[in-house]
C-alpha atoms as a PDB file:
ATOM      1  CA  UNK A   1     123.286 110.327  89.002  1.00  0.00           C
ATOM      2  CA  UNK A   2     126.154 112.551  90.086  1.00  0.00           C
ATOM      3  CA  UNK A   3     127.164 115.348  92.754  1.00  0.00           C
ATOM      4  CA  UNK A   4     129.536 116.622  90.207  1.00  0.00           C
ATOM      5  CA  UNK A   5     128.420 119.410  88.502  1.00  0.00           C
ATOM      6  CA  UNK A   6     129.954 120.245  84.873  1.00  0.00           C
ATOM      7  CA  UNK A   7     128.807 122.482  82.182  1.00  0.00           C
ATOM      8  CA  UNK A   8     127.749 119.285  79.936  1.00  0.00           C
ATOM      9  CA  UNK A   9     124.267 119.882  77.891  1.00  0.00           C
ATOM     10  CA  UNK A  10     123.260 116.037  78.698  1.00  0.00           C
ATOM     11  CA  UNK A  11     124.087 117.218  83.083  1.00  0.00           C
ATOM     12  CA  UNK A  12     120.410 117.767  84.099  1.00  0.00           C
ATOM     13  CA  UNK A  13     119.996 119.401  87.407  1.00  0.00           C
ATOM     14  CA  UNK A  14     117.671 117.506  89.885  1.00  0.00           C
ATOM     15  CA  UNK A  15     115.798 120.316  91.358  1.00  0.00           C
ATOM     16  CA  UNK A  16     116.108 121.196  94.949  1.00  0.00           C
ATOM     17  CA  UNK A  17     113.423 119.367  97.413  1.00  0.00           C
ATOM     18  CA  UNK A  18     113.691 116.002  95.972  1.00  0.00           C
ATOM     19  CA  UNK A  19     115.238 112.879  98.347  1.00  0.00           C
ATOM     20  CA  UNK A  20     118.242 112.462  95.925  1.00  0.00           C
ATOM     21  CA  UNK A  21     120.426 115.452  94.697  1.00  0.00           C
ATOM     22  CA  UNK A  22     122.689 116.097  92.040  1.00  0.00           C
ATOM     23  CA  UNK A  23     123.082 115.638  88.762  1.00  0.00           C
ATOM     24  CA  UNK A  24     121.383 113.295  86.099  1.00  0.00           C
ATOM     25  CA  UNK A  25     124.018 112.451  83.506  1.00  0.00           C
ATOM     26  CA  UNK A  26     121.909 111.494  80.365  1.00  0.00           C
ATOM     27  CA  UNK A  27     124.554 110.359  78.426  1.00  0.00           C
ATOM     28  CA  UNK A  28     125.755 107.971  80.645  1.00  0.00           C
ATOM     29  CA  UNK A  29     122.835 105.074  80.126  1.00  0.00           C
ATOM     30  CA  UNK A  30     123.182 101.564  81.678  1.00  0.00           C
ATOM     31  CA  UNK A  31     121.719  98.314  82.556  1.00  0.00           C
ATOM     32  CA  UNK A  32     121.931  97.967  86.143  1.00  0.00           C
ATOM     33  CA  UNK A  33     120.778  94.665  88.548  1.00  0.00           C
ATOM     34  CA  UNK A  34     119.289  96.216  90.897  1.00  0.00           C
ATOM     35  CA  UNK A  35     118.732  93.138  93.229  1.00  0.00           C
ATOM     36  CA  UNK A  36     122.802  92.066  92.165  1.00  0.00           C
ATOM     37  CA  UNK A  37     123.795  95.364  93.782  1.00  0.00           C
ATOM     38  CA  UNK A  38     121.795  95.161  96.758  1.00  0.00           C
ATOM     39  CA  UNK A  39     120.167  98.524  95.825  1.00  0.00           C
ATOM     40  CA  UNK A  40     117.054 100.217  97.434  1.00  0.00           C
ATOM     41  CA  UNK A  41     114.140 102.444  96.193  1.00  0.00           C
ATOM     42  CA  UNK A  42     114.698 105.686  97.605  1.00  0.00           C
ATOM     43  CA  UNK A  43     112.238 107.757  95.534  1.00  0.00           C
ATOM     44  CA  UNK A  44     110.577 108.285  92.334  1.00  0.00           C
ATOM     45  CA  UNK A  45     111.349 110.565  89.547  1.00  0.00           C
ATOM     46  CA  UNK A  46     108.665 113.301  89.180  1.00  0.00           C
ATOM     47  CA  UNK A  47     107.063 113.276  85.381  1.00  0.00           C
ATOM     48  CA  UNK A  48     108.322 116.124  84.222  1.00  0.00           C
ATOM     49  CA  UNK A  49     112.252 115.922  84.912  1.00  0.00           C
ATOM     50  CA  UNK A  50     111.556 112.553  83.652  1.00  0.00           C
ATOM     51  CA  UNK A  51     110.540 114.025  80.153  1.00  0.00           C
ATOM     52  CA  UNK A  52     113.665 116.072  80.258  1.00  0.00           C
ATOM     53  CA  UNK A  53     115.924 113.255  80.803  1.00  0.00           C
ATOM     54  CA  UNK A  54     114.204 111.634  77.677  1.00  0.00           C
ATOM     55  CA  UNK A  55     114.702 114.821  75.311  1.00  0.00           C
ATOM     56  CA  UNK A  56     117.909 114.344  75.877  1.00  0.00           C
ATOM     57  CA  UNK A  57     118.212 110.379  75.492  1.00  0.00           C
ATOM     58  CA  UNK A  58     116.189 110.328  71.962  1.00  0.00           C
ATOM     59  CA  UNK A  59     118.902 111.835  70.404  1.00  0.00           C
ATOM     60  CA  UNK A  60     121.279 109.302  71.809  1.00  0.00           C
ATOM     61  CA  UNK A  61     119.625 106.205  70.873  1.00  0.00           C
ATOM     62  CA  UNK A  62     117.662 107.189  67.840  1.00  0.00           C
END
């Protein structure tokens, strides 16, 4: 996820009224530890941007 905002077809757009803003960069997959980074769950991903990220990923990894 990104605040920067570029005219890329795999940039989706979190919508407004969500806990995290910006940018979902579909191209850019990884393999995080979370508990190595000392990350925290802010929020979940609501179902459908979630099917919209993986429209975009099938092409990537199929």
């Amino acid at each position: 996820i990104s605040n920067t905002k570029r005219k890329n077809p795999f940039y989706i757009i979190i919508p407004e009224g969500n806990q995290v803003t910006g940018v979902i960069m579909a191209d850019q997959l990884r393999s995080l530890d979370y508990k190595a980074r000392n990350s925290s769950f802010i929020s979940k991903c609501p179902a459908d941007l979630l099917q919209e990220v993986l429209m975009h990923i099938d092409p990537i990894i199929f």
